[in-house]
N, C-alpha and C. Protein backbone atom coordinates (compact mmCIF):
# COMPACT_ATOMS: atom_id res chain seq x y z
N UNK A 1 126.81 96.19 98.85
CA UNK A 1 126.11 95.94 100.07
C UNK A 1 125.32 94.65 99.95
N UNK A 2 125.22 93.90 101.26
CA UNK A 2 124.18 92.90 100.95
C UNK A 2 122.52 92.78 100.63
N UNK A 3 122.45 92.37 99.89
CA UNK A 3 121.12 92.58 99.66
C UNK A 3 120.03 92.48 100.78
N UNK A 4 120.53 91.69 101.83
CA UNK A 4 119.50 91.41 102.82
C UNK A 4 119.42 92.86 103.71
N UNK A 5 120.54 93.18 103.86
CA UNK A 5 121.04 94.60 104.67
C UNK A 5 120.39 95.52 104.18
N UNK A 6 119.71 95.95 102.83
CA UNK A 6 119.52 96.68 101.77
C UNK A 6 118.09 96.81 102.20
N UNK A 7 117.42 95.78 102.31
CA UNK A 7 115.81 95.13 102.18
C UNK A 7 115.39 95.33 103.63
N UNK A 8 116.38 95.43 104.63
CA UNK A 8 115.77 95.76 106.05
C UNK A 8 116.15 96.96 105.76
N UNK A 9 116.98 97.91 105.85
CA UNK A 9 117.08 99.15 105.81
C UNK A 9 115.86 99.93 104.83
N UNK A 10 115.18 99.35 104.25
CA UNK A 10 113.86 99.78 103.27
C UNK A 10 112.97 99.48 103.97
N UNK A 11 113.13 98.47 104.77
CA UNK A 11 111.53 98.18 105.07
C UNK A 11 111.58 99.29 106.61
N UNK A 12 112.59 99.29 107.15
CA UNK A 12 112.49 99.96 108.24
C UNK A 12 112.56 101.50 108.30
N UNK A 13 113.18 101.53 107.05
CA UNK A 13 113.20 103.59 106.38
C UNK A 13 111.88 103.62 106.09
N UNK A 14 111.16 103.01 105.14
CA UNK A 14 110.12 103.27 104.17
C UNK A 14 108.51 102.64 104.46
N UNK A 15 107.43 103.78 104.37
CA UNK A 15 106.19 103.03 104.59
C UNK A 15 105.90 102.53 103.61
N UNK A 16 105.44 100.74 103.38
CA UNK A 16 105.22 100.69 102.14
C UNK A 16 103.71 99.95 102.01
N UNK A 17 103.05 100.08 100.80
CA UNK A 17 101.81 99.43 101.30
C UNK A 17 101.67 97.68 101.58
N UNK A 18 100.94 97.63 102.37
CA UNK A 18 100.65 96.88 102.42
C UNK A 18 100.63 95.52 101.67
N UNK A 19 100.75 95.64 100.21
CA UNK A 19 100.86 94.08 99.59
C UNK A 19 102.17 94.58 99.11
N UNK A 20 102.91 95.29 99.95
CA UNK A 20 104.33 94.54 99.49
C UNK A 20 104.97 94.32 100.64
N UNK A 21 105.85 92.99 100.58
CA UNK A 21 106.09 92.61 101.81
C UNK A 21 107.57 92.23 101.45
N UNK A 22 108.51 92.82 102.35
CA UNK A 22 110.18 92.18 101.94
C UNK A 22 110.74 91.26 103.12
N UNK A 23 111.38 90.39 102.57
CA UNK A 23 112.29 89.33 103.32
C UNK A 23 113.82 89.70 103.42
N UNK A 24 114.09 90.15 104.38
CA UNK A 24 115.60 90.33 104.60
C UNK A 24 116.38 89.03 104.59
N UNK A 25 116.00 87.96 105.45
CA UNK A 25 116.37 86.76 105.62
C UNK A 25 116.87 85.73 104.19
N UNK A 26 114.88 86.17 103.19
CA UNK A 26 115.25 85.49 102.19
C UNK A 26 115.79 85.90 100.62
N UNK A 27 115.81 87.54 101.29
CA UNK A 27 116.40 88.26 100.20
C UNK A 27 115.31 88.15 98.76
N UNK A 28 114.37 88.78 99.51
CA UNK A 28 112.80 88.35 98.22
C UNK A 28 112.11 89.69 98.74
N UNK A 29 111.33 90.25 97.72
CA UNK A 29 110.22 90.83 97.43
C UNK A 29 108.97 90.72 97.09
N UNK A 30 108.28 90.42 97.20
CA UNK A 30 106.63 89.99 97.06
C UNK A 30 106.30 91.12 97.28
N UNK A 31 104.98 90.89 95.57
CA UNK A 31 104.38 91.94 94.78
C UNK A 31 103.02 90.87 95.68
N UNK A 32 101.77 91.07 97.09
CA UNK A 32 100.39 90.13 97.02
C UNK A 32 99.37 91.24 96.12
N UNK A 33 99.51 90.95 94.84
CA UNK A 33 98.61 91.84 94.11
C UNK A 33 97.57 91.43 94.24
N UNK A 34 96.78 90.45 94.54
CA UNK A 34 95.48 90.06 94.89
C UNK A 34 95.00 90.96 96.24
N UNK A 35 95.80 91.41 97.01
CA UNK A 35 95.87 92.74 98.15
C UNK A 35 95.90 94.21 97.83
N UNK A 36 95.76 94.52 96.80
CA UNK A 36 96.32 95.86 96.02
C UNK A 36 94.56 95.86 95.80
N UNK A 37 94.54 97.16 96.46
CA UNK A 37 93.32 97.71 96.61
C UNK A 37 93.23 99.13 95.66
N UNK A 38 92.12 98.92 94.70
CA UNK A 38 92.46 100.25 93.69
C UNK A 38 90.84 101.00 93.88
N UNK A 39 90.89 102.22 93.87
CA UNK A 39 89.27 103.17 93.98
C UNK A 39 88.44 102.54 93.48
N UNK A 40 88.50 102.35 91.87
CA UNK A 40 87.54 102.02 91.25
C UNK A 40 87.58 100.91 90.52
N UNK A 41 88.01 99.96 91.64
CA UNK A 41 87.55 98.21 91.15
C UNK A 41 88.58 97.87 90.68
N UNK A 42 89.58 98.15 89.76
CA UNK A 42 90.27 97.63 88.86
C UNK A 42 91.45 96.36 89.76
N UNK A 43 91.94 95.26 88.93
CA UNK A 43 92.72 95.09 89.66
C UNK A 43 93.75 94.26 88.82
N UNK A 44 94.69 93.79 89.44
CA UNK A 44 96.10 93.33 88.68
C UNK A 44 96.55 92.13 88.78
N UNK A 45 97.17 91.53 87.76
CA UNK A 45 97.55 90.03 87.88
C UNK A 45 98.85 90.14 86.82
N UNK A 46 100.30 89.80 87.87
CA UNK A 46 101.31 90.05 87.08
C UNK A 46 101.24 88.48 85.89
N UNK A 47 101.80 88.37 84.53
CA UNK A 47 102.01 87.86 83.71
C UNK A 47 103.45 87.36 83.43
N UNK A 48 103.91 88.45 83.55
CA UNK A 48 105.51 88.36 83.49
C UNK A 48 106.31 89.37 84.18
N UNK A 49 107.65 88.45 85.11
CA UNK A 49 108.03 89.03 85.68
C UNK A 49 109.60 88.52 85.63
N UNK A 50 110.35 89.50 84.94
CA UNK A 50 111.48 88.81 84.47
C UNK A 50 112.23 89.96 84.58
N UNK A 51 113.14 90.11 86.09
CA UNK A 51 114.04 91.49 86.48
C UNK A 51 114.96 91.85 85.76
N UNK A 52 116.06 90.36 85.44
CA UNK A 52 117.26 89.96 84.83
C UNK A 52 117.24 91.17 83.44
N UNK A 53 115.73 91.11 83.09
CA UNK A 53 115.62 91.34 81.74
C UNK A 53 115.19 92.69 81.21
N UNK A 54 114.63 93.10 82.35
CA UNK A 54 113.45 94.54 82.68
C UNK A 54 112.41 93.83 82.06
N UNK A 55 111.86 93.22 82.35
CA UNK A 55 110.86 93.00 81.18
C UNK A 55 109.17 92.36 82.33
N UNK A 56 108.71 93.44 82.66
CA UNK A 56 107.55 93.39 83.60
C UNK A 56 105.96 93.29 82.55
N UNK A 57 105.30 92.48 82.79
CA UNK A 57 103.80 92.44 82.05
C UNK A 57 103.16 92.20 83.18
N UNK A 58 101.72 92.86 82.94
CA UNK A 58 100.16 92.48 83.81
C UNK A 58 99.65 92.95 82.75
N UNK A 59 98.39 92.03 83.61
CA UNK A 59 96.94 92.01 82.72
C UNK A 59 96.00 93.26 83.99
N UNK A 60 95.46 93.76 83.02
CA UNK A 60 94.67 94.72 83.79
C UNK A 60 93.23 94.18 83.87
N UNK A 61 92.41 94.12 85.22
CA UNK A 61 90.90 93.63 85.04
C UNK A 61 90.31 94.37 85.69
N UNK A 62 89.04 95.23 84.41
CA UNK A 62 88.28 96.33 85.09
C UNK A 62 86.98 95.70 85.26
N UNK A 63 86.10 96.05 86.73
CA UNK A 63 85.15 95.64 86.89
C UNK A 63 84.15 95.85 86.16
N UNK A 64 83.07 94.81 86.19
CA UNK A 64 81.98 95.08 84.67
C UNK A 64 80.87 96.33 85.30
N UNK A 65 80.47 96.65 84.08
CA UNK A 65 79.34 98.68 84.66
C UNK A 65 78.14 97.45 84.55
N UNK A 66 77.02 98.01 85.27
CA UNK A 66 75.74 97.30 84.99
C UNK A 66 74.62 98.45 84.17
C-alpha cells in the first residue's frame, strides 16, 4: 500500500495526540515533543532517531523540586 494512503487512513481512523502530526502528501511523521505535555513536569528531547535501524534515543528532563 502507499504510504501516503496508509498515513491518511490513520489520521482519519485514529485520535492521536496532539504533538503528533502526519503528512499524507509528504509521507512524514512528526514526533512536536516540545508539545508533549506530561503530569508531572517531565519532558522529552529525541537524540536519536534512526527507523532504518530500530534504534530510538531521548534524553529525559525532570523538573528541579525546590
Amino acid at each position: 500500500m502507499p504510504i501516503g494512503f496508509v498515513l491518511n487512513y490513520i489520521g482519519n481512523s485514529y485520535k492521536l495526540p496532539a504533538w503528533v502530526k502526519l503528512s499524507n502528501s509528504k509521507e512524514t511523521v512528526t514526533l512536536q515533543l516540545s508539545k508533549l505535555k506530561m503530569a508531572n513536569g517531565m519532558r522529552l528531547r529525541a537524540t536519536k532517531l534512526d527507523l532504518t535501524n530500530d534504534a530510538l534515543s531521548f534524553a529525559v528532563y525532570l523538573p528541579q523540586t525546590k
